[in-house]
PDB file of N, CA and C in Angstrom:
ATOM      1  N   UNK A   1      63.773 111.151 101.213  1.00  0.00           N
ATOM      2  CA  UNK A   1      65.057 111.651 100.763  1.00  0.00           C
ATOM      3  C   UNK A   1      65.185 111.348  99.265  1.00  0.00           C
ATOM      4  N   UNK A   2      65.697 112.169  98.639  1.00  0.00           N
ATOM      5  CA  UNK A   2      65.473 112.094  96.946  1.00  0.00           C
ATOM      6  C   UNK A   2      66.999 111.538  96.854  1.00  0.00           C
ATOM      7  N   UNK A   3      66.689 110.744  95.550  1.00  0.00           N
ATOM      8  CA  UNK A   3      68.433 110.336  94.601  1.00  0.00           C
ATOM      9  C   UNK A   3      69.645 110.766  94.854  1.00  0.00           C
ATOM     10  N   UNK A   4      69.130 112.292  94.670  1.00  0.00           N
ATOM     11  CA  UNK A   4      70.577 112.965  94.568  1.00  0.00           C
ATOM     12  C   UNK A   4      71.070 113.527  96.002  1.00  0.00           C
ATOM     13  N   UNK A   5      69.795 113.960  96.763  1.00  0.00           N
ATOM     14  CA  UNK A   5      70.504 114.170  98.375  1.00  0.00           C
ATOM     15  C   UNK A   5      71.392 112.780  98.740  1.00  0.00           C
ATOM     16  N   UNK A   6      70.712 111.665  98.381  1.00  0.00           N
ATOM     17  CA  UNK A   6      71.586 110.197  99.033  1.00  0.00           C
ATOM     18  C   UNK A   6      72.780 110.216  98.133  1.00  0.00           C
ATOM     19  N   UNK A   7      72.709 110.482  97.098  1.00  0.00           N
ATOM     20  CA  UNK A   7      73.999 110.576  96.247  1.00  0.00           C
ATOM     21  C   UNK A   7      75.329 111.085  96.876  1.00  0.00           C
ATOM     22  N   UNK A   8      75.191 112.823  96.658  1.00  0.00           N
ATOM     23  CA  UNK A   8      75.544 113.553  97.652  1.00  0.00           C
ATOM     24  C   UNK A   8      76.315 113.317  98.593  1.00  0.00           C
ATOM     25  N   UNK A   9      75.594 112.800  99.675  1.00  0.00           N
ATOM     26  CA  UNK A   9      75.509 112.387 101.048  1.00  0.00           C
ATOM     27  C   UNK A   9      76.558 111.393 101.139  1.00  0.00           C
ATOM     28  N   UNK A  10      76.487 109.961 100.134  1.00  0.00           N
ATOM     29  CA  UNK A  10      77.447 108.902  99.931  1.00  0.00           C
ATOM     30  C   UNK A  10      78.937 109.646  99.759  1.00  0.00           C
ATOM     31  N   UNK A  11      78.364 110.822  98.791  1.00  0.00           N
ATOM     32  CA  UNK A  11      80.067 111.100  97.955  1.00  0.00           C
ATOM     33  C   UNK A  11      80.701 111.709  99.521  1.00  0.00           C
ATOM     34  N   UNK A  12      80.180 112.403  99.803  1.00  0.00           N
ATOM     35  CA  UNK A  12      80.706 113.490 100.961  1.00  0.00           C
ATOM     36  C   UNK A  12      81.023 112.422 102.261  1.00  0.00           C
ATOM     37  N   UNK A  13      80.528 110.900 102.537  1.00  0.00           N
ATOM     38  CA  UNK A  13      81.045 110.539 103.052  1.00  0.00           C
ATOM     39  C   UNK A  13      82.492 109.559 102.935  1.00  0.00           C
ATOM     40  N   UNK A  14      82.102 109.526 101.395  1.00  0.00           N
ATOM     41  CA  UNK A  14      83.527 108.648 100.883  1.00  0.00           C
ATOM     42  C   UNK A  14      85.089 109.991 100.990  1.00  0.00           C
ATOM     43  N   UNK A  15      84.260 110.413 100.874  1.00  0.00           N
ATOM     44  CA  UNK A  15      85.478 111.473 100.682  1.00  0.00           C
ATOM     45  C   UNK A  15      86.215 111.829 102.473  1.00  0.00           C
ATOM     46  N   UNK A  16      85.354 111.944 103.358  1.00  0.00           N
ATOM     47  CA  UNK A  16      85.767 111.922 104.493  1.00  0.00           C
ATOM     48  C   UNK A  16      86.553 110.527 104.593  1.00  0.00           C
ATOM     49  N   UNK A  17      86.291 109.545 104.357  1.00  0.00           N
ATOM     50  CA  UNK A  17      86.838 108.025 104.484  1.00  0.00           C
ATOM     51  C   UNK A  17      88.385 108.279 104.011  1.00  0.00           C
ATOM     52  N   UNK A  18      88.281 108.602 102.931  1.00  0.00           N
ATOM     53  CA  UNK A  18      89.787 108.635 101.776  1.00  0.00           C
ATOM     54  C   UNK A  18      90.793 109.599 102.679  1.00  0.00           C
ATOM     55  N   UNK A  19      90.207 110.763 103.431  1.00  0.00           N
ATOM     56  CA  UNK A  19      91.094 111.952 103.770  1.00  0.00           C
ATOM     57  C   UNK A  19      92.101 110.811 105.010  1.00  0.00           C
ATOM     58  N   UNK A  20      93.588 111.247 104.441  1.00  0.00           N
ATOM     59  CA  UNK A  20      94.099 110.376 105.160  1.00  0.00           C
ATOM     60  C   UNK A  20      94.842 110.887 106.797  1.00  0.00           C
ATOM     61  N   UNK A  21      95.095 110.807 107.689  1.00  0.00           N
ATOM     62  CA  UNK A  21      95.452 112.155 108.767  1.00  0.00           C
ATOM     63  C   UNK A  21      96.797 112.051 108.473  1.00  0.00           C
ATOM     64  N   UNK A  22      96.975 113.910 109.157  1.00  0.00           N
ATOM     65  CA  UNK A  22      98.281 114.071 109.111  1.00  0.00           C
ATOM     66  C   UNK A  22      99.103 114.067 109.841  1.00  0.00           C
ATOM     67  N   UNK A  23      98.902 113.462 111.013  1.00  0.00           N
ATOM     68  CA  UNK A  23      99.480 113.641 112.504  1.00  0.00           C
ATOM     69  C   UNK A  23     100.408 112.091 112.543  1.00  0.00           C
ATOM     70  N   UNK A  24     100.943 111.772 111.581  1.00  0.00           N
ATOM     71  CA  UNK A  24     101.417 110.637 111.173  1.00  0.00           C
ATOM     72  C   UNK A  24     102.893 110.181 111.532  1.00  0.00           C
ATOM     73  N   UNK A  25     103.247 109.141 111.818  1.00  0.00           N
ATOM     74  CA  UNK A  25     104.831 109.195 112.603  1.00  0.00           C
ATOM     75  C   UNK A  25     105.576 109.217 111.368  1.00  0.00           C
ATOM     76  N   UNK A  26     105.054 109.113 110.295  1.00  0.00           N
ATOM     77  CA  UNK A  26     106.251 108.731 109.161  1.00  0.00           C
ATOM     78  C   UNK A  26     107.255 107.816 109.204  1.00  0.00           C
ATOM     79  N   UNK A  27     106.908 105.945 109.902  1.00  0.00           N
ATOM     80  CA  UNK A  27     107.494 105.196 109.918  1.00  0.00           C
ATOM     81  C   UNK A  27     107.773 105.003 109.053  1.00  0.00           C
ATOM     82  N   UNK A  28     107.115 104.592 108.093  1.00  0.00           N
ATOM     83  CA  UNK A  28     107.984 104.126 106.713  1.00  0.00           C
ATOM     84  C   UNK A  28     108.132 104.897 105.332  1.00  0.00           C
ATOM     85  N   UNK A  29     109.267 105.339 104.748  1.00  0.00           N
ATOM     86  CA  UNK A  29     109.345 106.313 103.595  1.00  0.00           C
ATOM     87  C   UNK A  29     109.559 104.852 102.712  1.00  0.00           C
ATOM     88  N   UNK A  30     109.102 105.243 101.534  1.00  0.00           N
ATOM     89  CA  UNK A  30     109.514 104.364 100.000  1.00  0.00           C
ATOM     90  C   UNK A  30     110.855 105.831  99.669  1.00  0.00           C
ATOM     91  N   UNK A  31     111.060 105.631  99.225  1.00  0.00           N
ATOM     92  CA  UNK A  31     112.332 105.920  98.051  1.00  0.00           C
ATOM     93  C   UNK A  31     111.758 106.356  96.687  1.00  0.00           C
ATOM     94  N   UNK A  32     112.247 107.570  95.906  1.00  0.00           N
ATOM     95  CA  UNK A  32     111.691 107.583  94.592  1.00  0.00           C
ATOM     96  C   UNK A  32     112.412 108.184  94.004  1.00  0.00           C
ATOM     97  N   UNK A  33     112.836 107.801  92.604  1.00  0.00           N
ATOM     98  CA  UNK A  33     113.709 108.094  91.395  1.00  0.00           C
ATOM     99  C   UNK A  33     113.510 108.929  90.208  1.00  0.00           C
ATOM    100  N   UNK A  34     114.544 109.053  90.000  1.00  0.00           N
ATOM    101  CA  UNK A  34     113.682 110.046  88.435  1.00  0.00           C
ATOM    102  C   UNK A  34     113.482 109.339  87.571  1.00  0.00           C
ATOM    103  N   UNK A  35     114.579 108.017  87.172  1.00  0.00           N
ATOM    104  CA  UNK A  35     114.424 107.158  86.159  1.00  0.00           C
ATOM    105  C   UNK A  35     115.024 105.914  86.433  1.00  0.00           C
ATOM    106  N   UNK A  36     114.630 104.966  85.670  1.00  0.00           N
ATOM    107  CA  UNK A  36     114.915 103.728  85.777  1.00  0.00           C
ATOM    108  C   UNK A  36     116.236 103.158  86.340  1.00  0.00           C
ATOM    109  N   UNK A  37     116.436 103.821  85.573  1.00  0.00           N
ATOM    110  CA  UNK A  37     118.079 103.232  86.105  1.00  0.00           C
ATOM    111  C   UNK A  37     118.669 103.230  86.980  1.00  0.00           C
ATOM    112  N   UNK A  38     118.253 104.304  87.888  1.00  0.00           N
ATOM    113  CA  UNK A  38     118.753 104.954  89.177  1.00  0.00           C
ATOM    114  C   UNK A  38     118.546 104.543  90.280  1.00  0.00           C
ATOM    115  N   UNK A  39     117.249 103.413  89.870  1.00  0.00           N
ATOM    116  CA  UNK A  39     116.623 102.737  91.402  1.00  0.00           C
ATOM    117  C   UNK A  39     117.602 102.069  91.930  1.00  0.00           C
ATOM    118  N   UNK A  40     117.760 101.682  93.000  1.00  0.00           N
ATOM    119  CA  UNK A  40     118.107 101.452  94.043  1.00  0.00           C
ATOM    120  C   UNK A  40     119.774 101.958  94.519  1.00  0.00           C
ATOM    121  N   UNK A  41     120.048 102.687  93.896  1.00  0.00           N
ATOM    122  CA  UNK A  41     121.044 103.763  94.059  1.00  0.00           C
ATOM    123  C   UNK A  41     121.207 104.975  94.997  1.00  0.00           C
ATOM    124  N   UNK A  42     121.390 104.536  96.058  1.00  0.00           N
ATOM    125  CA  UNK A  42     120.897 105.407  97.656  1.00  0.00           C
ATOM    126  C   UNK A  42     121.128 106.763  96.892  1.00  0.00           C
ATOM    127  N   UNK A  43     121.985 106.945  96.368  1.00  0.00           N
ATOM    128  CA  UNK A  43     122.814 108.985  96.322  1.00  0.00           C
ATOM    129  C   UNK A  43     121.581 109.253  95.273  1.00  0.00           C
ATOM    130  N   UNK A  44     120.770 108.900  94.609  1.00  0.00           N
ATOM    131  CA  UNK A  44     120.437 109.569  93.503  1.00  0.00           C
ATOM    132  C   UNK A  44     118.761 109.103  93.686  1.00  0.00           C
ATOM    133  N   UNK A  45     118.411 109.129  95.291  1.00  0.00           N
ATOM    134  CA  UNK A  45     116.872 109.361  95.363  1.00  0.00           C
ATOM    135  C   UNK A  45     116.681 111.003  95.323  1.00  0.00           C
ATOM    136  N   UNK A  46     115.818 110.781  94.897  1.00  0.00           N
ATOM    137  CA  UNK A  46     115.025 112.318  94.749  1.00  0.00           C
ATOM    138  C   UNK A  46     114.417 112.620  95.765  1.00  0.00           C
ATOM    139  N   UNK A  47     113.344 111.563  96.484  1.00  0.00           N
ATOM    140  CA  UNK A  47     112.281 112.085  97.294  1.00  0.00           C
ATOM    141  C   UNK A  47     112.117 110.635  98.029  1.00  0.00           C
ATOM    142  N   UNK A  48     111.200 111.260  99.041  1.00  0.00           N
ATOM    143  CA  UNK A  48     110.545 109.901  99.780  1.00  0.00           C
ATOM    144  C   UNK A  48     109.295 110.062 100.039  1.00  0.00           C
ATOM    145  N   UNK A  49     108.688 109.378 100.008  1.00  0.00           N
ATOM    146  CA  UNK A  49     107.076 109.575 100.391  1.00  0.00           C
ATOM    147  C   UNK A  49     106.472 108.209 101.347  1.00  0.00           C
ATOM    148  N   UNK A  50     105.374 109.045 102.416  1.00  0.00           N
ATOM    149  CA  UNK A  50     105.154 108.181 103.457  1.00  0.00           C
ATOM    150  C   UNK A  50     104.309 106.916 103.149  1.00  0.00           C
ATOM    151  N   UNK A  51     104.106 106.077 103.571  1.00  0.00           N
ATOM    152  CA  UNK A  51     103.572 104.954 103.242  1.00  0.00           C
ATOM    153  C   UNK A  51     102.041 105.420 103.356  1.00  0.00           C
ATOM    154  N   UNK A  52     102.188 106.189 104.607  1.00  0.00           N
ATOM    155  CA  UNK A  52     100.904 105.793 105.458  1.00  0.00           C
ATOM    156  C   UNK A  52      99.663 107.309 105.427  1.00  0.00           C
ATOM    157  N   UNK A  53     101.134 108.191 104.940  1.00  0.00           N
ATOM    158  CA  UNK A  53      99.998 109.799 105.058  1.00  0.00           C
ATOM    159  C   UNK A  53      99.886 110.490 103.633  1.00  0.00           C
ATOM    160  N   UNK A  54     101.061 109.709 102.589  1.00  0.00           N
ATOM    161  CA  UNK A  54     101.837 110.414 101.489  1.00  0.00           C
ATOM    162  C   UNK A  54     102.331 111.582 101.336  1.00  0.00           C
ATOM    163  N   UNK A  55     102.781 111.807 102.446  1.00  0.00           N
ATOM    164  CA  UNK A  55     103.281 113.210 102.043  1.00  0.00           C
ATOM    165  C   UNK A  55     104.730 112.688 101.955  1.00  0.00           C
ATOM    166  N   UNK A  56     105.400 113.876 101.035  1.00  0.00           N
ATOM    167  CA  UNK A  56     106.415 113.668 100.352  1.00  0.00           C
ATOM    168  C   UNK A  56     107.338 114.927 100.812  1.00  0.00           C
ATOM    169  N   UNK A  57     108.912 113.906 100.907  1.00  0.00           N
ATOM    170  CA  UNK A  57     109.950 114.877 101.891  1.00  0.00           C
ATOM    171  C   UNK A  57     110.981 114.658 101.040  1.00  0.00           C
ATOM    172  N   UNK A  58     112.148 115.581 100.931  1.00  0.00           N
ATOM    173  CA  UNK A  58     113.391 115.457 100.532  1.00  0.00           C
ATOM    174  C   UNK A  58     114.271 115.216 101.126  1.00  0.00           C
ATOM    175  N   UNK A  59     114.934 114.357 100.400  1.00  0.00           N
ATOM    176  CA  UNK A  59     115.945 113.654 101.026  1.00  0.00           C
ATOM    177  C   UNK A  59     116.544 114.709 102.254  1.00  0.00           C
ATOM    178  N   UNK A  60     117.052 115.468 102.100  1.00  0.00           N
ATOM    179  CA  UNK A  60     117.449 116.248 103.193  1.00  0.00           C
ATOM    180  C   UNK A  60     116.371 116.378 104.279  1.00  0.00           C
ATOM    181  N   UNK A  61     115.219 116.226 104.337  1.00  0.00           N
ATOM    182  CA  UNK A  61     113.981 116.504 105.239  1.00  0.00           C
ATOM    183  C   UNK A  61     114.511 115.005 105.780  1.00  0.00           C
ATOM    184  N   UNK A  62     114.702 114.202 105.404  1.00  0.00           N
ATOM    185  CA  UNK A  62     114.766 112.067 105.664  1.00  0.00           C
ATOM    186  C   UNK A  62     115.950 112.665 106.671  1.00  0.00           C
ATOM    187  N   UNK A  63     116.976 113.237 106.576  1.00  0.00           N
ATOM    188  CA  UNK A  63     118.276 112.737 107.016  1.00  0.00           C
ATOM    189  C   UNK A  63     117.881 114.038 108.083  1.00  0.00           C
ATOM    190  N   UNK A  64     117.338 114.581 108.147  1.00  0.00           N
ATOM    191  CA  UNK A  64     117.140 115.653 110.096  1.00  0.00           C
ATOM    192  C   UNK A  64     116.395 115.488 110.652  1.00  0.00           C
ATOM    193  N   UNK A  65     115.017 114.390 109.817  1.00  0.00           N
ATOM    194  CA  UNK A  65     114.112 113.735 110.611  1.00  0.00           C
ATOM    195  C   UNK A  65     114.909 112.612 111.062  1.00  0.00           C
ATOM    196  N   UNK A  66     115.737 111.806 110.237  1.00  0.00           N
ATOM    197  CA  UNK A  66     116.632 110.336 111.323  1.00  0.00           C
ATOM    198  C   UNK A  66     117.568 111.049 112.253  1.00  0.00           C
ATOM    199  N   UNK A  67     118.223 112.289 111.803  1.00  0.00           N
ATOM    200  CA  UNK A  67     118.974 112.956 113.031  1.00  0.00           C
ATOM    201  C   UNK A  67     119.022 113.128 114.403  1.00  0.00           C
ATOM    202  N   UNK A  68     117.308 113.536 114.291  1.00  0.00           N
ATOM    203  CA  UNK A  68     116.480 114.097 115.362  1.00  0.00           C
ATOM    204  C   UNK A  68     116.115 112.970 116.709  1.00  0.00           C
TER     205      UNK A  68
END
């Protein structure tokens, strides 16, 4: 097997490693702001993003997913 097939081979498996799934419960959202100042100011999050899958929801997506 030459250099670059094992090369290759490594990258293409790191990359499977990193892919994170998406079938994810979305237990825990972080909170995110536009600017400094605003942190921890419930009315004036922008977004939330998952701990665990990163995908990123709006606040309105947070409040019909806790609805639900």
């Amino acid at each position: 097997m030459s250099i670059l097939s094992r090369l290759s081979r490594k990258a293409a498996e790191q990359a499977q490693v990193a892919e994170l799934p998406r079938d994810c419960g979305h237990w825990e959202l972080a909170p995110r702001w536009d600017a400094a100042p605003d942190i921890g100011v419930p009315n004036l999050v922008v977004s939330y993003a998952s701990t665990s899958c990163r995908s990123i929801f709006l606040p309105e997506e947070v409040k019909a997913m806790r609805d639900s």
